[in-house]
C-alpha atoms as a PDB file:
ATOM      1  CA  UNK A   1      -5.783 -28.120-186.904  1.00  0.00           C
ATOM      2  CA  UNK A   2      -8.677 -30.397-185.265  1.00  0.00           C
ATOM      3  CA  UNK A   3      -9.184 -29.064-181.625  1.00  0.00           C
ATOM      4  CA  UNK A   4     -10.070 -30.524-178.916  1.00  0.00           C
ATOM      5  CA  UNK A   5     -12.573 -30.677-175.714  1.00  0.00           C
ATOM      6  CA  UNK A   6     -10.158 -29.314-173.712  1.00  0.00           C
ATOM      7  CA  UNK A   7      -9.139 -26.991-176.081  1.00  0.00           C
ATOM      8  CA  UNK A   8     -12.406 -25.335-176.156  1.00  0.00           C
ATOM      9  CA  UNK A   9     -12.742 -25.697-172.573  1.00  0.00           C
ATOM     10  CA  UNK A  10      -9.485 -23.566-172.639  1.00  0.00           C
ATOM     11  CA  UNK A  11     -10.709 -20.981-174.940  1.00  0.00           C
ATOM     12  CA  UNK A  12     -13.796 -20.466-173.651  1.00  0.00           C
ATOM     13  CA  UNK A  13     -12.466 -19.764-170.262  1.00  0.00           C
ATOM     14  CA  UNK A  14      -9.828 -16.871-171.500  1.00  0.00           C
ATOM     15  CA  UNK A  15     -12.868 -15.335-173.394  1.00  0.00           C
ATOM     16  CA  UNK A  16     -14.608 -15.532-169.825  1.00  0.00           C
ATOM     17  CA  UNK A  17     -17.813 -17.707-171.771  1.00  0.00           C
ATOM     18  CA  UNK A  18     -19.692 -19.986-170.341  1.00  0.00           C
ATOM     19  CA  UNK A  19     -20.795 -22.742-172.441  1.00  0.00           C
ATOM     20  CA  UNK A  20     -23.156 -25.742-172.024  1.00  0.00           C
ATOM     21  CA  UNK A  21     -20.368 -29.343-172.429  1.00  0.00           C
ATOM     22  CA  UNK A  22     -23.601 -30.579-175.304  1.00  0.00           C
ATOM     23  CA  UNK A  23     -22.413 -27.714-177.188  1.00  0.00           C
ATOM     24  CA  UNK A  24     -18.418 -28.175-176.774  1.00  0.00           C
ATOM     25  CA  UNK A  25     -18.655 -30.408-179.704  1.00  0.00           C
ATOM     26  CA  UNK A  26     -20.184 -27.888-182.122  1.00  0.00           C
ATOM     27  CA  UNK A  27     -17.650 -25.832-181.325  1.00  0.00           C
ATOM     28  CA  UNK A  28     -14.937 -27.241-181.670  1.00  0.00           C
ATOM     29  CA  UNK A  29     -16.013 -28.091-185.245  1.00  0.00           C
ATOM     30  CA  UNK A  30     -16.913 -24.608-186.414  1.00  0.00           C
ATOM     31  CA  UNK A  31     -13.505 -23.223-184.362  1.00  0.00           C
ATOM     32  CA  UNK A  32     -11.423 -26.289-186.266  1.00  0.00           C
ATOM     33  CA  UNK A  33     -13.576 -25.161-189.651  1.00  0.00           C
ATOM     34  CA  UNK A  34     -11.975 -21.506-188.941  1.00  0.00           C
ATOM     35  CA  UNK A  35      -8.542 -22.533-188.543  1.00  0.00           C
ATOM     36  CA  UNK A  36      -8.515 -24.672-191.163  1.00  0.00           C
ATOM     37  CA  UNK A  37      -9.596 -21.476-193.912  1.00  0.00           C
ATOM     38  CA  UNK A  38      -6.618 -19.326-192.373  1.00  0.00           C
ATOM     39  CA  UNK A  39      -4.415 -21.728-192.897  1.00  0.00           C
ATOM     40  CA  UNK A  40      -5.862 -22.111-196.620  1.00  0.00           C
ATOM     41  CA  UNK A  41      -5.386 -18.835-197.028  1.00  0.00           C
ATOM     42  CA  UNK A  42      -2.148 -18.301-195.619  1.00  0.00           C
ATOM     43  CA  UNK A  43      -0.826 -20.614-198.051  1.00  0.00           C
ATOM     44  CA  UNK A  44      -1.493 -18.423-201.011  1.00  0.00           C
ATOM     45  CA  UNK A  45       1.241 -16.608-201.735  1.00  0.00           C
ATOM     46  CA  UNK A  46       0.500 -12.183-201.640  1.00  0.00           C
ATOM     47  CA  UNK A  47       3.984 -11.406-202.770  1.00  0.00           C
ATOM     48  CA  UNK A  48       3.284  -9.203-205.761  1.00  0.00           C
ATOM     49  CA  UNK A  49       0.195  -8.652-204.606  1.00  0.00           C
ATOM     50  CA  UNK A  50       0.027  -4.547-203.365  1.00  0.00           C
ATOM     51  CA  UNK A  51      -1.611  -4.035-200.360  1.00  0.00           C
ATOM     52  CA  UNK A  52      -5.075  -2.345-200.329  1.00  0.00           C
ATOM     53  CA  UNK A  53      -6.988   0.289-197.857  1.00  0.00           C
ATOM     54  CA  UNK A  54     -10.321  -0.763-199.125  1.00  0.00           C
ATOM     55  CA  UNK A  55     -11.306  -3.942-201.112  1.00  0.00           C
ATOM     56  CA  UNK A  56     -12.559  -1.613-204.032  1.00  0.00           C
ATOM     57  CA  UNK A  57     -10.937   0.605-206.611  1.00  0.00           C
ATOM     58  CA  UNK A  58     -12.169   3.851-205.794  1.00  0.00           C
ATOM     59  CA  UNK A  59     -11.305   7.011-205.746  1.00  0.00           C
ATOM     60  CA  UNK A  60     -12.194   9.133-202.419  1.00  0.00           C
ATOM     61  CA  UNK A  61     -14.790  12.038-202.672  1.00  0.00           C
ATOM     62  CA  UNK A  62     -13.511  15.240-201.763  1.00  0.00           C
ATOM     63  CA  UNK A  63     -14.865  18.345-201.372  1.00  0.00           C
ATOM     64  CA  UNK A  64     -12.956  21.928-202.501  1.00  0.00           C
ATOM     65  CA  UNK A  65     -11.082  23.403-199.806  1.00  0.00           C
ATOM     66  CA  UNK A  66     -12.471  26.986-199.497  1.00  0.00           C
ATOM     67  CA  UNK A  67     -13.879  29.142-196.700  1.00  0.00           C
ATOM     68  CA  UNK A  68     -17.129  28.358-196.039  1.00  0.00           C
ATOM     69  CA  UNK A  69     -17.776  30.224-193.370  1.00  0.00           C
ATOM     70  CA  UNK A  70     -16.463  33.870-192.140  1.00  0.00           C
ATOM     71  CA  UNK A  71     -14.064  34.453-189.430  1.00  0.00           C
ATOM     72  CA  UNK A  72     -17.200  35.842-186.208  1.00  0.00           C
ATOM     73  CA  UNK A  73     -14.024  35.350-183.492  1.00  0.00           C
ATOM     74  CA  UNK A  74     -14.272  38.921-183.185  1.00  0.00           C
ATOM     75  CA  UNK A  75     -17.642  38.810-182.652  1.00  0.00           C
ATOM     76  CA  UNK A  76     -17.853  36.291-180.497  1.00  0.00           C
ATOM     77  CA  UNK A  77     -15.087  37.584-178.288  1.00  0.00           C
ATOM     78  CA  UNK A  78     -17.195  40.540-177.480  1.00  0.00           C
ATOM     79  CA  UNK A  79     -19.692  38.142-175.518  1.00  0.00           C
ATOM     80  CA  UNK A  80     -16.767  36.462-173.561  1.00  0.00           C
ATOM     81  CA  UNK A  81     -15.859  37.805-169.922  1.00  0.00           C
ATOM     82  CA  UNK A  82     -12.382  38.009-170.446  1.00  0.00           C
ATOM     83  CA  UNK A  83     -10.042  37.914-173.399  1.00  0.00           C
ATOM     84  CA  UNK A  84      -6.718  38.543-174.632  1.00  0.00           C
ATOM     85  CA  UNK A  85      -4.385  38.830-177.603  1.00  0.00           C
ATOM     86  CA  UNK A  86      -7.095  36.607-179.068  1.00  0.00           C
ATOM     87  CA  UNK A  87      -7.608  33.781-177.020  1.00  0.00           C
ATOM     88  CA  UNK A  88     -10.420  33.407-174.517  1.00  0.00           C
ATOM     89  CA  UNK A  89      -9.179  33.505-170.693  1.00  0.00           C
ATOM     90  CA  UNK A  90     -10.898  30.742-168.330  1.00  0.00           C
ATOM     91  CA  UNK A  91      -9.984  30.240-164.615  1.00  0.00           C
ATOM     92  CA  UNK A  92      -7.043  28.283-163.337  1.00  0.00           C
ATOM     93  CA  UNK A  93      -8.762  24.721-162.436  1.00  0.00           C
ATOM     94  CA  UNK A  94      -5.399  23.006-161.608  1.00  0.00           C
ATOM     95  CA  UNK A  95      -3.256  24.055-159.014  1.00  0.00           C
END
């Protein structure tokens, strides 16, 4: 798909870019040069082709899921003004 002045006219002024008219030519080429590969590439047919969440086969790096840490909320609690059944109390801000 070859595009045009006006097309990049068009383009350039839903994208909110201002652009010099020496340069509409340029592009227009590179633009048309884009279109052109994903149309390629749409072509190629994906059907038995699984989809992928990263371009390599890899497996993701976990870590162990164990406590790393102690449970302070105790100890913390003891610091905060006001507290109950476990959760901190703040002031009502909306009304």
């Amino acid at each position: 798909m070859a595009l045009n002045k006006d097309d990049v006219q068009n383009i350039a002024h839903l994208a909110r870019l201002a652009i010099d008219e020496a340069d509409i030519p340029a592009y227009a080429q590179n633009l048309s040069n884009i279109l052109a590969l994903v149309e390629q590439m749409s072509a190629v047919d994906t059907s038995g082709v699984a989809p992928m969440a990263h371009p390599l086969e890899m497996a993701q790096r976990l870590r162990e899921d164990v406590v790393s840490e102690e449970n302070l909320r105790e100890h913390f609690q003891q610091h905060a003004p006001a507290v109950e059944n476990g959760l901190y109390l703040v002031p009502k801000v909306i009304e």
